[in-house]
Protein backbone atom coordinates (compact mmCIF):
# COMPACT_ATOMS: atom_id res chain seq x y z
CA UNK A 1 28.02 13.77 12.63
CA UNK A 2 26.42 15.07 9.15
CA UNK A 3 25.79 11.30 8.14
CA UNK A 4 23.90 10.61 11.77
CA UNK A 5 21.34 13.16 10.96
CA UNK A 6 20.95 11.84 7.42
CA UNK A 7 20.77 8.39 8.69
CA UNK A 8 17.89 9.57 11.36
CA UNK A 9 15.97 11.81 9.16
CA UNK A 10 15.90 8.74 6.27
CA UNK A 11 14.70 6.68 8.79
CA UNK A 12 12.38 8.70 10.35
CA UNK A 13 10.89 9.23 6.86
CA UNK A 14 10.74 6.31 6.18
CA UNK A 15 8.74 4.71 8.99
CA UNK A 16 6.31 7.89 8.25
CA UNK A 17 5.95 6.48 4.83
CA UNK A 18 5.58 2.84 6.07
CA UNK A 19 2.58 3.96 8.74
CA UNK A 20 0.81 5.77 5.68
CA UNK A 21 0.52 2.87 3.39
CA UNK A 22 0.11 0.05 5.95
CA UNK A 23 -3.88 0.89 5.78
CA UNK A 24 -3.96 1.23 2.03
CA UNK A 25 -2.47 -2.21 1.74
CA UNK A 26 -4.53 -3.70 4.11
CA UNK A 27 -7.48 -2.20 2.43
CA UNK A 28 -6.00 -3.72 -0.72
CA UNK A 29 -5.92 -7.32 0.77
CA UNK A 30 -9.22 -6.96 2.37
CA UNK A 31 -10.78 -6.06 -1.28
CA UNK A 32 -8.82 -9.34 -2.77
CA UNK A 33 -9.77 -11.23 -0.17
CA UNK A 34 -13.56 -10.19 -0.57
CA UNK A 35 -13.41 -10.35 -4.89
CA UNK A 36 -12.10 -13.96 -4.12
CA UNK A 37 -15.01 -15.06 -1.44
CA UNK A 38 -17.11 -13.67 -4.26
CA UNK A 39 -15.84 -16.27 -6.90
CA UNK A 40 -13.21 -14.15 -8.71
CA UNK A 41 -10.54 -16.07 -9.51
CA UNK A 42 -6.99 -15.73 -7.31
CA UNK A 43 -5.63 -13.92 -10.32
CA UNK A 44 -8.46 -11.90 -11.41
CA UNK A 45 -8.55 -10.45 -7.88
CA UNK A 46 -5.15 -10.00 -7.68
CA UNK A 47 -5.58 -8.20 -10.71
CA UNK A 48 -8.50 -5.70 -9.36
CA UNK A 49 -6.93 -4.97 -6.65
CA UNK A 50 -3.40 -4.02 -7.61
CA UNK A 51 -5.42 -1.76 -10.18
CA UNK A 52 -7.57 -0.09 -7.41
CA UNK A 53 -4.40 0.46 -5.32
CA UNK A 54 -2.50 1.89 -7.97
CA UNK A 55 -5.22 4.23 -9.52
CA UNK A 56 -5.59 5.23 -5.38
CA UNK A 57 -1.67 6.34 -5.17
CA UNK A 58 -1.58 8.06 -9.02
CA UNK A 59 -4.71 9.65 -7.72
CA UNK A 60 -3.42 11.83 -4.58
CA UNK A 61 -6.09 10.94 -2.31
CA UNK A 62 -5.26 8.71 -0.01
């Protein structure tokens, strides 16, 4: 069936999407994590790093 192969393909593009990011994020909570054992506040951090990961994805380069 048509929908089968749609179904299949989504997924398939799907998890290819998921195993790109999953190191990006990580990176991203590693950098938090690291701003906050510096003394940057939870929010501040937060902050940094959702800045850093979205200037990394507008960018092109990961």
């Amino acid at each position: 069936m048509e929908f089968d192969s749609v179904r299949d393909g989504l997924a398939a593009s799907l998890l290819e999407v998921e195993n790109s990011l999953t190191p990006l994020v990580d990176a991203t909570d590693r950098m938090r994590g690291e701003l906050i054992g510096r003394g940057w506040s939870e929010s501040g951090a937060e902050a940094m790093a959702t800045a850093w990961f979205t200037a990394l994805m507008a960018s092109g380069r990961q």
